[in-house]
C-alpha atoms as a PDB file:
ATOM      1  CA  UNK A   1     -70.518  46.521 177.333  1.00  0.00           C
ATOM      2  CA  UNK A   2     -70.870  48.274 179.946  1.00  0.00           C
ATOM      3  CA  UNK A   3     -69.152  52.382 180.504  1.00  0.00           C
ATOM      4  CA  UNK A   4     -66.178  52.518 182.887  1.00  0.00           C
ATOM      5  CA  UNK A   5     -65.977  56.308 183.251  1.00  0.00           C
ATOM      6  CA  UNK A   6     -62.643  58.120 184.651  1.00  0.00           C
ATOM      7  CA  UNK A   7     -64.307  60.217 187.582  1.00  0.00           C
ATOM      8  CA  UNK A   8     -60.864  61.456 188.886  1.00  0.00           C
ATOM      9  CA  UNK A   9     -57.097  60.948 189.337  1.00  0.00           C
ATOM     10  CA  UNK A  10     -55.170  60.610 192.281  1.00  0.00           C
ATOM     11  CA  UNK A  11     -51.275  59.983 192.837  1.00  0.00           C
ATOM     12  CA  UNK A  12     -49.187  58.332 195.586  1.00  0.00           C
ATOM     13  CA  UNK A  13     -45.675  58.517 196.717  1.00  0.00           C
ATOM     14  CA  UNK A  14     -44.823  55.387 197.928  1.00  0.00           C
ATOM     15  CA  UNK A  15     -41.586  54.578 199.488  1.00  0.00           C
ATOM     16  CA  UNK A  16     -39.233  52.139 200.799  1.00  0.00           C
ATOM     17  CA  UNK A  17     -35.876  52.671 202.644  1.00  0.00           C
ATOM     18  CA  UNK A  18     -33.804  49.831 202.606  1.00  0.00           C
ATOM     19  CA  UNK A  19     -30.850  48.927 205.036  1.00  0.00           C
ATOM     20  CA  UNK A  20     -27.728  50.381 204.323  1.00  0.00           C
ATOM     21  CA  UNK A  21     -26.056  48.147 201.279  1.00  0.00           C
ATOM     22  CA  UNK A  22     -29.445  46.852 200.232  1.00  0.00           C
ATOM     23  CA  UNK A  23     -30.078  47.909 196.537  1.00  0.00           C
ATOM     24  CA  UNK A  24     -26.898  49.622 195.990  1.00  0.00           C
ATOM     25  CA  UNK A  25     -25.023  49.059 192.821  1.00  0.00           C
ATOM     26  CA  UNK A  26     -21.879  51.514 192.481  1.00  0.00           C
ATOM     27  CA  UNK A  27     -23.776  54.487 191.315  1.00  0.00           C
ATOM     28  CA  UNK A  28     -26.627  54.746 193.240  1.00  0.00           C
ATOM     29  CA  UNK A  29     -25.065  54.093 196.887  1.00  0.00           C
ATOM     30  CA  UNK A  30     -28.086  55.249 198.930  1.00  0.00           C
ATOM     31  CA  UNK A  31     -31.036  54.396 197.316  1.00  0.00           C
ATOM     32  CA  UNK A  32     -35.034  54.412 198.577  1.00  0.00           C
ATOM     33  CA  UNK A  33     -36.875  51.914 196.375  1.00  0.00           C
ATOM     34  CA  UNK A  34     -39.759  53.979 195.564  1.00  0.00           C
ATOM     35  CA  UNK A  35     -43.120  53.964 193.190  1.00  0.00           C
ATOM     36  CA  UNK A  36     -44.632  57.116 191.501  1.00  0.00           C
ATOM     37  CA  UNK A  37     -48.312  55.946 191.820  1.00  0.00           C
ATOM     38  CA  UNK A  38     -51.326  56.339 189.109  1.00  0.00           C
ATOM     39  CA  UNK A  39     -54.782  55.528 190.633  1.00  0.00           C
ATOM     40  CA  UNK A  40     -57.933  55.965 187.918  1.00  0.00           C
ATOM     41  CA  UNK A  41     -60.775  55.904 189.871  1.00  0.00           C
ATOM     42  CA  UNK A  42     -64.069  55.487 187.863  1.00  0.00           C
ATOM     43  CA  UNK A  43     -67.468  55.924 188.402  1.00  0.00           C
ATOM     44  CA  UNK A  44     -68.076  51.613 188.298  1.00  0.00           C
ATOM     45  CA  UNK A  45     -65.860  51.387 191.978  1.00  0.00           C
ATOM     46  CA  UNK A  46     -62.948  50.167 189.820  1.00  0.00           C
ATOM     47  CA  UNK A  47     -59.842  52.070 189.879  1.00  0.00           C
ATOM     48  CA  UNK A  48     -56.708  51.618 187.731  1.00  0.00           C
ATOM     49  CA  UNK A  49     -53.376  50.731 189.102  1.00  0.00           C
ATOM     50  CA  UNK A  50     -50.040  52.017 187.327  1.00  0.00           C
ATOM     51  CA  UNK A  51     -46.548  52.989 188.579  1.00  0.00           C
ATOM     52  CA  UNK A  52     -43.108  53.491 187.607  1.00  0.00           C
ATOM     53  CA  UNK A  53     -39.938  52.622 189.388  1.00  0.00           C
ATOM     54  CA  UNK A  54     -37.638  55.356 191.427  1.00  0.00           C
ATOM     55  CA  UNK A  55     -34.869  55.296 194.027  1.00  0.00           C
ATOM     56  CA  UNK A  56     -36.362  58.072 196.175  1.00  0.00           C
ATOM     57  CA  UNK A  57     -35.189  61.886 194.894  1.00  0.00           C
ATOM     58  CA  UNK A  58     -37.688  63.305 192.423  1.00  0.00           C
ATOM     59  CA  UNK A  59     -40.473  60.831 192.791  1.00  0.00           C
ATOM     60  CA  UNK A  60     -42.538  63.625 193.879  1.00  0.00           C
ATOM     61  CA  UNK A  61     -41.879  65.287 190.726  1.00  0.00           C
ATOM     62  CA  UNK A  62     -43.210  62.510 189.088  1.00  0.00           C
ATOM     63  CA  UNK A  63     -46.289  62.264 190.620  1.00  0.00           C
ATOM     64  CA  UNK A  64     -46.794  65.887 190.441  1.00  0.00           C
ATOM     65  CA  UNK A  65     -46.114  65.588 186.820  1.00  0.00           C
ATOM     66  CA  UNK A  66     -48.817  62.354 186.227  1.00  0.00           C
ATOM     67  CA  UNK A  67     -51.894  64.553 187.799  1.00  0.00           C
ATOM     68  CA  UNK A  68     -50.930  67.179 185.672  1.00  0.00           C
ATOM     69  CA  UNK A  69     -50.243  64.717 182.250  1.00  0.00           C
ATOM     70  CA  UNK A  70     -53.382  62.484 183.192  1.00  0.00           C
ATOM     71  CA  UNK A  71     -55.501  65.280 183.340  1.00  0.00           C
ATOM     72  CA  UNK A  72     -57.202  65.396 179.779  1.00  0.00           C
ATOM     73  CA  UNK A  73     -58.319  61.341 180.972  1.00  0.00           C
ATOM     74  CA  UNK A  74     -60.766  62.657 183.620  1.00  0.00           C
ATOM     75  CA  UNK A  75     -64.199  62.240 182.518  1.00  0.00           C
ATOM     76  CA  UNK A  76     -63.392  59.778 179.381  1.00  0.00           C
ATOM     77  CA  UNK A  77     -64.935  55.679 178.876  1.00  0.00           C
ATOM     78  CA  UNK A  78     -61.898  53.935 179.424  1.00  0.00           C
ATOM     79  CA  UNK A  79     -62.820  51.811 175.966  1.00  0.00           C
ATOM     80  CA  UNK A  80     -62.692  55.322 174.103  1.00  0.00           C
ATOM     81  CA  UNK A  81     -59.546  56.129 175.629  1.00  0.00           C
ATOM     82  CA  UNK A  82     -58.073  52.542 174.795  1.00  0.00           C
ATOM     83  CA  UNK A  83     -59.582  53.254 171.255  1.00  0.00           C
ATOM     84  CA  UNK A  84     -56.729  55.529 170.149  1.00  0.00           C
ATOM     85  CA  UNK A  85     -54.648  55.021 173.303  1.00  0.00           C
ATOM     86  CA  UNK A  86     -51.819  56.208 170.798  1.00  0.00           C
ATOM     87  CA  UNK A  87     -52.902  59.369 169.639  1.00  0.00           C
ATOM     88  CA  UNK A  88     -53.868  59.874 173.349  1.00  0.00           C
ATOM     89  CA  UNK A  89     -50.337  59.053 174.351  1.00  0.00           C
ATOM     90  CA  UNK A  90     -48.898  61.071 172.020  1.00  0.00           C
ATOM     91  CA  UNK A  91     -51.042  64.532 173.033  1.00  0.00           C
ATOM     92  CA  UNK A  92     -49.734  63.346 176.718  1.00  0.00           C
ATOM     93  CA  UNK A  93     -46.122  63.204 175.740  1.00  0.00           C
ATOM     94  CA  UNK A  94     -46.333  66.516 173.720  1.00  0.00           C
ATOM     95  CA  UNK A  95     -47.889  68.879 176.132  1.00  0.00           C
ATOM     96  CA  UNK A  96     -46.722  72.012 175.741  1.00  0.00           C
ATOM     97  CA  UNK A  97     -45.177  72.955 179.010  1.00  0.00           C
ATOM     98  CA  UNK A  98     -43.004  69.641 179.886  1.00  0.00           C
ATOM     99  CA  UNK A  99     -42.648  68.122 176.269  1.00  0.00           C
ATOM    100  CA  UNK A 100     -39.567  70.012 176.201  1.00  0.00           C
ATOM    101  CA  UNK A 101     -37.782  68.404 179.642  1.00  0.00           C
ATOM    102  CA  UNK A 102     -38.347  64.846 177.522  1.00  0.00           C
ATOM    103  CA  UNK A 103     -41.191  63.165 176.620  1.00  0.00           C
ATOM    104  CA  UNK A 104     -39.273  59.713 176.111  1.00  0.00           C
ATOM    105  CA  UNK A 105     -37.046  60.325 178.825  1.00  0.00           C
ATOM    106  CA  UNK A 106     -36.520  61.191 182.354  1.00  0.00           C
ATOM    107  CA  UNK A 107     -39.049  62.236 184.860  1.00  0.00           C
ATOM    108  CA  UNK A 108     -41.855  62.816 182.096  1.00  0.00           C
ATOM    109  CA  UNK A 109     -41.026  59.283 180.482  1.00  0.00           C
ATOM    110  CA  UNK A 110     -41.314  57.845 184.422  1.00  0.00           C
ATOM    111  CA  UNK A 111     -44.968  59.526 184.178  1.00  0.00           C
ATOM    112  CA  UNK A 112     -45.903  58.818 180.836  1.00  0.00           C
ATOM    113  CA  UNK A 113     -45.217  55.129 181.888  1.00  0.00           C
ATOM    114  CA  UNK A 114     -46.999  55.148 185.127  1.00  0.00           C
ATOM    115  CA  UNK A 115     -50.036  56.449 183.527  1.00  0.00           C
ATOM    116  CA  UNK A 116     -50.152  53.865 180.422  1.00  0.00           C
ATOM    117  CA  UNK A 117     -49.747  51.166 183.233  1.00  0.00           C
ATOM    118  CA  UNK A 118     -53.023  52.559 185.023  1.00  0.00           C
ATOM    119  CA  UNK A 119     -54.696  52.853 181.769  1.00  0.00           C
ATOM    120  CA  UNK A 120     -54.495  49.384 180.787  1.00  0.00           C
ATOM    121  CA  UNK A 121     -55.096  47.891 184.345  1.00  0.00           C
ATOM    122  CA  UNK A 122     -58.340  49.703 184.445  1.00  0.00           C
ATOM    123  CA  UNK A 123     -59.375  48.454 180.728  1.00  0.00           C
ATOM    124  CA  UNK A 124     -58.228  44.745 181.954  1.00  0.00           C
ATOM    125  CA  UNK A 125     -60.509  45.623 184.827  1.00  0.00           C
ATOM    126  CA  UNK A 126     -63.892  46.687 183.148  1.00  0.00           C
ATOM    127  CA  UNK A 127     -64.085  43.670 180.702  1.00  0.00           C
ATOM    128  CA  UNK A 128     -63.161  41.666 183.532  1.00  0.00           C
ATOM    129  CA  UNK A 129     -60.815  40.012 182.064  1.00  0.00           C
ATOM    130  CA  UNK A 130     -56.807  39.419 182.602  1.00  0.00           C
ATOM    131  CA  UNK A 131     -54.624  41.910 180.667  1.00  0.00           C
ATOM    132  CA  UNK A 132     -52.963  39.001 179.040  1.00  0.00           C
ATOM    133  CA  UNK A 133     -56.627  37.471 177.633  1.00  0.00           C
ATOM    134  CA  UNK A 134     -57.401  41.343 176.839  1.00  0.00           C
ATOM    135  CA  UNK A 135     -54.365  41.875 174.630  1.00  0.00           C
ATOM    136  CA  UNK A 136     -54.594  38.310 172.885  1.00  0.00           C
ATOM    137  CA  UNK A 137     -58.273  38.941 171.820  1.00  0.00           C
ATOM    138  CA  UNK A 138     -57.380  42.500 169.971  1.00  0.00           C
ATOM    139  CA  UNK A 139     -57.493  42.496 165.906  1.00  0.00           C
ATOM    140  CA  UNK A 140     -54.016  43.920 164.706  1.00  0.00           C
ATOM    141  CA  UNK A 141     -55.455  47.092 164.111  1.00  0.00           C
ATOM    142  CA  UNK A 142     -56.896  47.219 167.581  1.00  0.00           C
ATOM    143  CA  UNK A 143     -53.296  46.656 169.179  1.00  0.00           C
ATOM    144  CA  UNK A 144     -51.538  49.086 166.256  1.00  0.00           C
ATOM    145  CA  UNK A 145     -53.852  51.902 167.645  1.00  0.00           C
ATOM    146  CA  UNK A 146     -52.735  51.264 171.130  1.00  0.00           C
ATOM    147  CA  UNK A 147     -49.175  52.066 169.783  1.00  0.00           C
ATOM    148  CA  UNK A 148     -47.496  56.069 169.062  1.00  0.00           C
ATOM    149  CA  UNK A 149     -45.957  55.238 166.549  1.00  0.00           C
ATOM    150  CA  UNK A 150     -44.542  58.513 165.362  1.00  0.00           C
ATOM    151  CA  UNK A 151     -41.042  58.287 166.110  1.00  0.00           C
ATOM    152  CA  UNK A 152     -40.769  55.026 164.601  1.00  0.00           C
ATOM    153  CA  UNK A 153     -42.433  56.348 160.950  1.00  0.00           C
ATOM    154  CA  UNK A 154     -38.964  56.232 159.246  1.00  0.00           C
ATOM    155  CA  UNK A 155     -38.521  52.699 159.241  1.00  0.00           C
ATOM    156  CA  UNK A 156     -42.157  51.421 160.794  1.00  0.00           C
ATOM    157  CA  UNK A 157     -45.179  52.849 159.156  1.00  0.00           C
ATOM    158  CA  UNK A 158     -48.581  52.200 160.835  1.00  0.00           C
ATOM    159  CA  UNK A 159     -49.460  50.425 157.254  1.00  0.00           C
ATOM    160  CA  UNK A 160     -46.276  47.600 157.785  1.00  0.00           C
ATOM    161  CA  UNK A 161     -46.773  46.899 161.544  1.00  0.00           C
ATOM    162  CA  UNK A 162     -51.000  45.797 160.913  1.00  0.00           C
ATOM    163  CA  UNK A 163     -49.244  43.745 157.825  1.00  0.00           C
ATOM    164  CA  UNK A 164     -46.956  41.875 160.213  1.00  0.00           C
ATOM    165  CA  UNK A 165     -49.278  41.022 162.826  1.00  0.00           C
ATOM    166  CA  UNK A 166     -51.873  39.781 160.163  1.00  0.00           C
ATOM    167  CA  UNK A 167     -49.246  37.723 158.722  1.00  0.00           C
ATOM    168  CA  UNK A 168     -48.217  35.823 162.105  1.00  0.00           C
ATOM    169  CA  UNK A 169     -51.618  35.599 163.297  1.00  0.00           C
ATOM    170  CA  UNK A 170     -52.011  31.838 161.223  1.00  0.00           C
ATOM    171  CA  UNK A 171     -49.899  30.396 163.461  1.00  0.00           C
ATOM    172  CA  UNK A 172     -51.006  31.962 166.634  1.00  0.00           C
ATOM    173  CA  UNK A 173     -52.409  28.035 167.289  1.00  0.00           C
ATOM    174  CA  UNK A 174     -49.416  27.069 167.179  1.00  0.00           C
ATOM    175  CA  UNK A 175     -47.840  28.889 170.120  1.00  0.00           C
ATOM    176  CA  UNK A 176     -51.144  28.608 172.570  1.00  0.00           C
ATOM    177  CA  UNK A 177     -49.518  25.552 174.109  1.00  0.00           C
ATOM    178  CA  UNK A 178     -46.922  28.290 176.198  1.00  0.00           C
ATOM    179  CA  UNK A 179     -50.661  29.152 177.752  1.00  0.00           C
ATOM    180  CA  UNK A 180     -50.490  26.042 179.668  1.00  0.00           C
ATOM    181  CA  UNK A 181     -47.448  25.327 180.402  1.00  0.00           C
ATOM    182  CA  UNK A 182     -46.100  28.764 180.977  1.00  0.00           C
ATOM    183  CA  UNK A 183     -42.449  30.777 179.527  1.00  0.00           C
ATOM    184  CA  UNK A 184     -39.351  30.779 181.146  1.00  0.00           C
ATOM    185  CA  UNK A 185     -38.120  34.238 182.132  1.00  0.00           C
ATOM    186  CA  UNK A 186     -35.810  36.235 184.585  1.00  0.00           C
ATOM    187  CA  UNK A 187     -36.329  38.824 186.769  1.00  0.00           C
ATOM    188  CA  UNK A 188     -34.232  40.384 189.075  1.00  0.00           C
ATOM    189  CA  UNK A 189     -34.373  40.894 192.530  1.00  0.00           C
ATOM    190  CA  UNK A 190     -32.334  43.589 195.514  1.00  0.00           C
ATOM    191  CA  UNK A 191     -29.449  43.398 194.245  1.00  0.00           C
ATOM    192  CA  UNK A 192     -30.175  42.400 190.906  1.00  0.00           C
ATOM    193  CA  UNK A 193     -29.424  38.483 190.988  1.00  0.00           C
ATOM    194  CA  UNK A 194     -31.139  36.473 188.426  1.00  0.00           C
ATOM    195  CA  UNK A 195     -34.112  34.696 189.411  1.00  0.00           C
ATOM    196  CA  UNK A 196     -35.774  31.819 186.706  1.00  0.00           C
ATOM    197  CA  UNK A 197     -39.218  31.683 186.701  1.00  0.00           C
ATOM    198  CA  UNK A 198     -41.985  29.907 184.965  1.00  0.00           C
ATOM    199  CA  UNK A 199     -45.656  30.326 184.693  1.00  0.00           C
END
C-alpha cells in the first residue's frame, strides 16, 4: 500500500446567509449556516475533506483553532495516523493551551470534529475505497484503536468493547442484506422538517 503523506493543512470559512426566517428556530433568530473547513492536503494530490456545522459567529475561531489542533498531523502517513487515531485524538483534545476552554465541548469540540472528519475522508481516499467499505473491513481491534476511549474507562474498558464486537461479528452475514437494499433514516432539512430517506 501505497504512503499518503500529510504535506500541509489549510482551513476555510465557508458561509451562507439565508433569507430572513430561513433557519431560525426561537433561539437562534438570525442565523448564517456556516462550515468550519479541514482540508489535508497530501503529497499523492489527494486532500481530505472535514467540517463541522456553525450559524456564523465564531466560525473563525474554529478554524483558527483546527490549524492550530491539526498541526502535530503535518508530515504523518495517513495509515499511521489512522493506526492509533485515538491516542492521536486524545493528544489533540488535551493540548495544553485550549484543553481547558473544552475539549468535548464548544468551539474546540466543533474543531476536534472537523478534523476527525478530514482524517477519515483522506484514509477512505488513499485505499480508494468508500468510508463505509473502509470501516466494514477493520478487525475489532482496528476500529477500538480508532476510538479515545478514556472518558468512557469507568464503565467501557478498551478490553470489553474488542469483546463485543468479536462477539457480533458471527452474524455480520446476517445483516449484509441492508447493503443492497439500503436503511431507512431521517434527516432534517432548513427548518428542521423530517425528511425519510433510503439508500
Amino acid at each position: 500500500m501505497s504512503s499518503t503523506i500529510i504535506s500541509h493543512i489549510r482551513t476555510r470559512d465557508a458561509r451562507y446567509p439565508l433569507k430572513p426566517g430561513e433557519g431560525s428556530d426561537s433561539v437562534h433568530t438570525n442565523p448564517i449556516y456556516s462550515y468550519a473547513v479541514t482540508l489535508l492536503h497530501s503529497d499523492s494530490g489527494l486532500t481530505g475533506s472535514g467540517f463541522a456545522f456553525t450559524l456564523g459567529e465564531g466560525n473563525s475561531q474554529i478554524c483558527q483553532l483546527i490549524e492550530t489542533l491539526a498541526e502535530p498531523l503535518a508530515g504523518r502517513d495517513i495509515e499511521q495516523i489512522m493506526a492509533e487515531f485515538g491516542l492521536i485524538f486524545k493528544d489533540m483534545a488535551d493540548h495544553p493551551r485550549f484543553r481547558w476552554l473544552g475539549p468535548h465541548k464548544g468551539l474546540v469540540h466543533l474543531a476536534l470534529a472537523s478534523i476527525t472528519n478530514a482524517c477519515f475522508d483522506l484514509w477512505a481516499k488513499s485505499r480508494g475505497l468508500p468510508l463505509w467499505r473502509l470501516l466494514l473491513d477493520l478487525s475489532a481491534e482496528q476500529i477500538v484503536n480508532l476510538l479515545d476511549l478514556s472518558y468512557l474507562e469507568d464503565v467501557l474498558r478498551q478490553e470489553e468493547a474488542l469483546a463485543i464486537l468479536d462477539h457480533n461479528r458471527p452474524g455480520r452475514q446476517e445483516r449484509t442484506a441492508i447493503l443492497e437494499k439500503g436503511y431507512p433514516g431521517y434527516d432534517t432539512s432548513i427548518g428542521c422538517s423530517i425528511i425519510r430517506t433510503s439508500k
